[in-house]
Protein backbone atom coordinates (compact mmCIF):
# COMPACT_ATOMS: atom_id res chain seq x y z
CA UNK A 1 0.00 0.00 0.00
CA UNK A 2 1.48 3.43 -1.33
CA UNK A 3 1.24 5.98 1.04
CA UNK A 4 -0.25 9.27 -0.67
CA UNK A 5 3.23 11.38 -1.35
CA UNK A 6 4.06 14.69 0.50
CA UNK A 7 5.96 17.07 -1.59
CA UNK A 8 8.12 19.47 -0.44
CA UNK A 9 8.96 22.54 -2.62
CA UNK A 10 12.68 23.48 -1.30
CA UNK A 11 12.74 27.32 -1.30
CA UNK A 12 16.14 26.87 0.57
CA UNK A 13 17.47 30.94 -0.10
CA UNK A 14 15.97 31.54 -3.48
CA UNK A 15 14.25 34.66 -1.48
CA UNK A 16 17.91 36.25 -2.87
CA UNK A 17 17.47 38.06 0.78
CA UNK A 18 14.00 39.87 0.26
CA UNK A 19 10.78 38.96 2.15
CA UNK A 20 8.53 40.00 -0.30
CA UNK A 21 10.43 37.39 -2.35
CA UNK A 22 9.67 35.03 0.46
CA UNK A 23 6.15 35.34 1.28
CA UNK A 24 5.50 34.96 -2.39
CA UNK A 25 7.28 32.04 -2.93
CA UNK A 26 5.19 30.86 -0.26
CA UNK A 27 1.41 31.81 -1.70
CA UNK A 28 2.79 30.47 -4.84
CA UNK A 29 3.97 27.09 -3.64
CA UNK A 30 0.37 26.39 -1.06
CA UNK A 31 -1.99 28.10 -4.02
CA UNK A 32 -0.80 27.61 -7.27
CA UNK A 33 1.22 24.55 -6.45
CA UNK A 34 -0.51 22.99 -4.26
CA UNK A 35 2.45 21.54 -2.41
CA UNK A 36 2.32 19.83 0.97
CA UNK A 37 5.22 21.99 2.66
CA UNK A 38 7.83 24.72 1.65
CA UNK A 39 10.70 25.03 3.41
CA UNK A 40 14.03 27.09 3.99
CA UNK A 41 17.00 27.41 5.40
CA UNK A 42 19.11 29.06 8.51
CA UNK A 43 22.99 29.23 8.98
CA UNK A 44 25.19 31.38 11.80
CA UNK A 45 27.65 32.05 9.08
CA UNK A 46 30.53 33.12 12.09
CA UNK A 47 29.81 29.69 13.27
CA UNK A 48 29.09 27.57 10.22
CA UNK A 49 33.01 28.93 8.53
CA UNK A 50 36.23 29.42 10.21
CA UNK A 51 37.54 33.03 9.96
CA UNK A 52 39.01 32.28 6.26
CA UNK A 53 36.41 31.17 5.27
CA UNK A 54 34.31 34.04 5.90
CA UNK A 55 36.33 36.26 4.62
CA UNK A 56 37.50 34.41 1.68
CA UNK A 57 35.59 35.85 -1.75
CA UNK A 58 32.81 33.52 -3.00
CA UNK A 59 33.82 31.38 -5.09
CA UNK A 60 31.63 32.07 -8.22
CA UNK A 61 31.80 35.30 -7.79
CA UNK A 62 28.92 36.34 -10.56
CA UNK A 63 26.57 34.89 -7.75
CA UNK A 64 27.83 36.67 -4.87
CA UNK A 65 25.49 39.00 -2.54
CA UNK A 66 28.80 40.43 -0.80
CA UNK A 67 32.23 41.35 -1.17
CA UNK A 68 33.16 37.99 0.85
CA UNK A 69 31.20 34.55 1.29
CA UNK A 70 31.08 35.71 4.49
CA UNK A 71 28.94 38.48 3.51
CA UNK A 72 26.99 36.61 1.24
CA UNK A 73 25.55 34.55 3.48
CA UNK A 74 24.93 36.95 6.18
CA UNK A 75 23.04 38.92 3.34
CA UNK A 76 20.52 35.65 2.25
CA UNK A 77 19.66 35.02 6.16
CA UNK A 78 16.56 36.00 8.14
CA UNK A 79 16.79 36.26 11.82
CA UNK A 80 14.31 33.74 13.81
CA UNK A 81 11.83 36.94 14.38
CA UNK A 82 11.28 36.60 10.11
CA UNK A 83 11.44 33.13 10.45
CA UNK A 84 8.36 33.47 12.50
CA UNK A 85 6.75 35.87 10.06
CA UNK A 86 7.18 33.09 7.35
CA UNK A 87 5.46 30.24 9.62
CA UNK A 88 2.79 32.83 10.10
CA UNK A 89 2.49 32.97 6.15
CA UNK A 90 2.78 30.08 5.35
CA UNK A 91 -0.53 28.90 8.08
CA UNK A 92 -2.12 31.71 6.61
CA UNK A 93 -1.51 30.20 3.14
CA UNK A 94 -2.37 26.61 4.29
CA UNK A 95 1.38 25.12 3.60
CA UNK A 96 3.83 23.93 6.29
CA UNK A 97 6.31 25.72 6.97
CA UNK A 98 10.18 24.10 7.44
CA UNK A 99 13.90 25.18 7.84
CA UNK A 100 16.78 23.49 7.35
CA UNK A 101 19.10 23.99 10.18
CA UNK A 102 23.04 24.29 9.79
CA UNK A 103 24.45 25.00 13.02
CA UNK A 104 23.51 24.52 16.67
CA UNK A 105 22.24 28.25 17.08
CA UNK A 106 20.49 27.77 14.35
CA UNK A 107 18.57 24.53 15.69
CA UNK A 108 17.63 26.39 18.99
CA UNK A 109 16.40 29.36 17.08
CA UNK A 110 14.60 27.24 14.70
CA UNK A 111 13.12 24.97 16.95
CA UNK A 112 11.92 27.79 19.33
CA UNK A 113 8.94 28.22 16.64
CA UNK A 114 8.15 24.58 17.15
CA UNK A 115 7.48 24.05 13.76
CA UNK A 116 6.01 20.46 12.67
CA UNK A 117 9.41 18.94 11.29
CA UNK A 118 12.97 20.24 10.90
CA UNK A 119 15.08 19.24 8.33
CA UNK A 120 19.01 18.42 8.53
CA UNK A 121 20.72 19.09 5.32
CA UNK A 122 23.50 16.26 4.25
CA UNK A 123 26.01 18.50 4.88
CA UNK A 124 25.78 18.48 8.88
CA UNK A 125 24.32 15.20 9.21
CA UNK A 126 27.50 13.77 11.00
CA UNK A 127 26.71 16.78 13.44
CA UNK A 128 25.81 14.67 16.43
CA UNK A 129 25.89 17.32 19.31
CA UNK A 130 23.31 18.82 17.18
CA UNK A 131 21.46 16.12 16.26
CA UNK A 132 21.35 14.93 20.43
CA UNK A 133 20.54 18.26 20.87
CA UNK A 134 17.60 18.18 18.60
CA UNK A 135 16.63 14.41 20.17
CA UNK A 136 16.47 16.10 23.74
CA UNK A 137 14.83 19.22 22.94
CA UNK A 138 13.06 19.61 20.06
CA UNK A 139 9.66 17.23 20.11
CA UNK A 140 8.85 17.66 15.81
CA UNK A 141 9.62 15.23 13.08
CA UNK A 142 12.98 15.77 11.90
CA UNK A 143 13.53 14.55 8.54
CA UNK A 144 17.69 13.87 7.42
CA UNK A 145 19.41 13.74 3.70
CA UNK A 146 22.24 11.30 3.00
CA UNK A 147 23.88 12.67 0.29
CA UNK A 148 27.93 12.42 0.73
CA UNK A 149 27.63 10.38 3.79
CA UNK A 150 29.00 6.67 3.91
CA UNK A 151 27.38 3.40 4.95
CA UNK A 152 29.03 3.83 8.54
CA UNK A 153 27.87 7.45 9.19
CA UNK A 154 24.88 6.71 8.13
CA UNK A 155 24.14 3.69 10.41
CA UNK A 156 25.70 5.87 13.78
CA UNK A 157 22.74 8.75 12.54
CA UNK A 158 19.98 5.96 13.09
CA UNK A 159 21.84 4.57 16.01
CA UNK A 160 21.93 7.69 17.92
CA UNK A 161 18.17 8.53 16.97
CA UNK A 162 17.38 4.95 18.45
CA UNK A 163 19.34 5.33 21.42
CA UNK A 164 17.17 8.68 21.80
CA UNK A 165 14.04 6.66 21.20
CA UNK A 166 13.36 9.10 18.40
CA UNK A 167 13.81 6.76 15.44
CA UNK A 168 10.08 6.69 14.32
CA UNK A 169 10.47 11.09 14.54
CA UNK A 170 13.01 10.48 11.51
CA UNK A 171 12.60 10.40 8.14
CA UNK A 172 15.77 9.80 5.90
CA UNK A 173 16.12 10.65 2.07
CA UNK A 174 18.28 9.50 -0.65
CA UNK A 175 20.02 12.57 -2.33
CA UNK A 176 23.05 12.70 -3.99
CA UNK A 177 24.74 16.19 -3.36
CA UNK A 178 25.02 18.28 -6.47
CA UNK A 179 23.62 20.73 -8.28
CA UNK A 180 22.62 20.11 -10.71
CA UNK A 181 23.19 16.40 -10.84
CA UNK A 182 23.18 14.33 -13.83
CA UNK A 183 20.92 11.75 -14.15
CA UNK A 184 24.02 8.79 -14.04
CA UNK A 185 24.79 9.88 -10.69
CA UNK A 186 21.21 10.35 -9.25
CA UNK A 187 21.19 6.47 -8.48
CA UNK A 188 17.65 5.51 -7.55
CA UNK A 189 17.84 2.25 -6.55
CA UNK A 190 19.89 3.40 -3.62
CA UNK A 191 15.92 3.78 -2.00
CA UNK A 192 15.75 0.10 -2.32
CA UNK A 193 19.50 -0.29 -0.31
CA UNK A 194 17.46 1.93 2.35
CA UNK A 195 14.37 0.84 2.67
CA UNK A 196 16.01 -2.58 3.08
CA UNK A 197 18.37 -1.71 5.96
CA UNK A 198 16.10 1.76 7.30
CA UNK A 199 12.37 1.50 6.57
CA UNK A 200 11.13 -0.90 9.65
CA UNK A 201 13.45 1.36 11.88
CA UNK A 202 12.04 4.98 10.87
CA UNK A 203 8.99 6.71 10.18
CA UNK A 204 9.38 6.55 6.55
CA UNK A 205 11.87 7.18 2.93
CA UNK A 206 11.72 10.24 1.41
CA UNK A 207 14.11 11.46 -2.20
CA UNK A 208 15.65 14.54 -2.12
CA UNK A 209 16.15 15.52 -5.67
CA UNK A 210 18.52 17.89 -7.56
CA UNK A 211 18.14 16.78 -11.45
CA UNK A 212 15.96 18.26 -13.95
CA UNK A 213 12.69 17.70 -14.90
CA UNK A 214 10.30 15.84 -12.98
CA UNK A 215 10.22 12.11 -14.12
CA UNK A 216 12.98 10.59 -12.20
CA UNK A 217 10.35 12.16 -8.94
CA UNK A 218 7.79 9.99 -9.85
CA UNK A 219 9.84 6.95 -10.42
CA UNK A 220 11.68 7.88 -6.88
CA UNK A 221 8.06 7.81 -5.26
CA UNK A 222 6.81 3.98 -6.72
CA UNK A 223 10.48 3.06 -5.12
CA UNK A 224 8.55 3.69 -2.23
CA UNK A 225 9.89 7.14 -1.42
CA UNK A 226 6.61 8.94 0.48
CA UNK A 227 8.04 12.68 0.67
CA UNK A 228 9.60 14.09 -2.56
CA UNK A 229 11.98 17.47 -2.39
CA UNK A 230 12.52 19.30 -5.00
CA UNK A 231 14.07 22.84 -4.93
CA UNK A 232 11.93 25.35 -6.01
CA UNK A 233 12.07 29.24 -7.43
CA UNK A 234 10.25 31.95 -9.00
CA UNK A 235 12.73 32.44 -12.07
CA UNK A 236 15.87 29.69 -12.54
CA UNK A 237 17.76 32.52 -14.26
CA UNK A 238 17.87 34.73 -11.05
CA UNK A 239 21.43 35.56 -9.32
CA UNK A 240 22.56 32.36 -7.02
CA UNK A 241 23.34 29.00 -7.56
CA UNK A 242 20.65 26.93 -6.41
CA UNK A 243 17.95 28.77 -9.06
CA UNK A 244 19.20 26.83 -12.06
CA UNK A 245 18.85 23.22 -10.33
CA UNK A 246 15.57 24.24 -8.92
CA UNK A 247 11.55 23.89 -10.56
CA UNK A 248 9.94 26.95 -10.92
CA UNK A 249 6.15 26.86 -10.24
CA UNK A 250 4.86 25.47 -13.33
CA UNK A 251 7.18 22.32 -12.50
CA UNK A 252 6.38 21.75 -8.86
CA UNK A 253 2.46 22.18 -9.63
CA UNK A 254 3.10 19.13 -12.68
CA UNK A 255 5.35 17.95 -10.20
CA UNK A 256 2.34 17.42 -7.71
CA UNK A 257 -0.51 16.51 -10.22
CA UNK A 258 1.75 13.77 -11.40
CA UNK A 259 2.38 12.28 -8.24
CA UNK A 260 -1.07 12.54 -7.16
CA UNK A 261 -2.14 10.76 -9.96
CA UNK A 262 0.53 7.97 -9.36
CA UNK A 263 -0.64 7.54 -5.89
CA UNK A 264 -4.20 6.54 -7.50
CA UNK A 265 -2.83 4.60 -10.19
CA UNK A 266 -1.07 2.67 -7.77
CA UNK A 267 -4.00 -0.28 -7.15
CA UNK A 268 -4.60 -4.06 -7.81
CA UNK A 269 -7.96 -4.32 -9.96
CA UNK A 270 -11.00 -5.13 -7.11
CA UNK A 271 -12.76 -7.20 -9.45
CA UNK A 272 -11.47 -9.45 -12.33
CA UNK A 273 -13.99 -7.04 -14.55
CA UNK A 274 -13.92 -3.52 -13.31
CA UNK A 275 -17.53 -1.88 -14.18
CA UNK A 276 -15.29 0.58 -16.47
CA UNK A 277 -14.42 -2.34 -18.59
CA UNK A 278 -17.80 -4.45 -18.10
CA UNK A 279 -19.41 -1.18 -20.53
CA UNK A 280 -16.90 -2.07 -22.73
CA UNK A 281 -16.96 -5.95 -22.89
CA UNK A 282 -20.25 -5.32 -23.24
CA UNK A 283 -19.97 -3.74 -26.06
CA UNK A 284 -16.42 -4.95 -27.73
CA UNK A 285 -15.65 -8.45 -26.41
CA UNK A 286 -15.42 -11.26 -28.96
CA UNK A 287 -18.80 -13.47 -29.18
CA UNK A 288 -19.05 -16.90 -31.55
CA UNK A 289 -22.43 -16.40 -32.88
């Protein structure tokens, strides 16, 4: 039994900074869309990079919202009091709202709004004081990507969320860190290496995806992925490098009508003659006279 997919459109920074940019992104994604959640992103940049890496210039610089990378991500965050203001949008608007979380100030800002699930981005994933952190404190779903993280690190993740007695608050996704990625290196049947070893443990599979176009989604979800997440923008040829790997809104609304109509596809016949087909045979099926 398929469970009816959630779908996630990843707004991550594409709010370039502005707010305006941000709550539409989020009308957009709950009323043209019709996607399940949107979610974003927080970072302490001073704690996320060391001091040279702060002040180090970005390293495509065309894309850069400062003078150093430091600067550019100070520019592309909003403090938790915005944060709040795009929860309150996005209830408003009938979407959940989400945040990735980067660094530890970041989780107890973040989870301060108690929103209904938190997301750790494959990057930190191996963050465990975090992560313990989160187990201890923060009572939401929190849902976890895999991309550039080995076999080992990822069975210590499930450990510690099992030692924590959280394991059925996780949700784990196949992703493949990239951006964009081609489709060779998206490998999909990696959800059938984790549902094997992770399904019975947490509360479900999800694919995080960073490809174009939106087939390799569906096939993700009859894998048995449940929550799909795409990143997601207004216009792919705005300034920053997450736009051109992301759907804009006309791809996350096919995005969700596809899916949907997966999920209903996705049945054994309950009669050997469906009453569809009994019109036809009526009509059409072979008869010796």
């Amino acid at each position: 039994m398929y469970r009816k997919p959630y779908i996630i459109a990843e707004a991550g920074c594409n709010h370039m900074g502005s707010m305006e940019i941000a709550k539409e992104l989020i009308y957009v994604a709950a009323c043209y869309c019709k996607a399940d959640a949107i979610k974003f992103q927080k970072r302490c940049p001073k704690e996320l990079l060391t001091p040279e890496q702060y002040n180090a210039p970005h390293p495509n610089p065309v894309n850069s919202y400062g003078k150093t990378y430091g600067e550019h991500r100070e520019f592309l965050e909003f403090t938790v009091e915005q944060h709040a203001q795009l929860k309150a949008w996005c209830e408003e608007a009938g979407i959940t709202y989400a945040t990735s979380v980067w660094d530890m100030t970041s989780a107890k800002e973040i989870a301060s709004l108690k929103p209904q699930y938190i997301k750790i981005p494959s990057a930190c994933n191996t963050h465990f004081e975090m992560l313990q952190w989160l187990c201890d404190n923060y009572e939401g779903e929190i849902q976890l990507s895999f991309g550039m993280t080995s076999h080992k690190e990822e069975e210590q993740i499930v450990q510690l969320f099992e030692r924590n007695g959280r394991e059925k608050d996780l949700v784990l996704f196949n992703c493949t860190s990239g951006y964009p990625v081609p489709y060779e290196d998206i490998c999909l049947l990696e959800i059938n290496r984790m549902r094997e070893m992770y399904e019975d443990r947490v509360k479900a599979i999800g694919f995080s995806g960073h490809h174009l176009g939106i087939a390799v989604d569906v096939a993700a979800y009859t894998l048995g992925a449940s929550v799909i997440e795409r990143h997601y923008t207004l216009d792919r040829t705005w300034k920053g490098t997450d736009h051109a790997a992301s759907l804009e809104p006309d791809g996350i609304r096919q995005l969700v009508r596809d899916l949907n109509a997966v999920h209903d596809s996705l049945t054994y016949k309950s009669s050997e003659i469906l009453p569809i087909e009994q019109v036809q045979r009526d009509k059409l099926k072979y008869r010796k006279h």
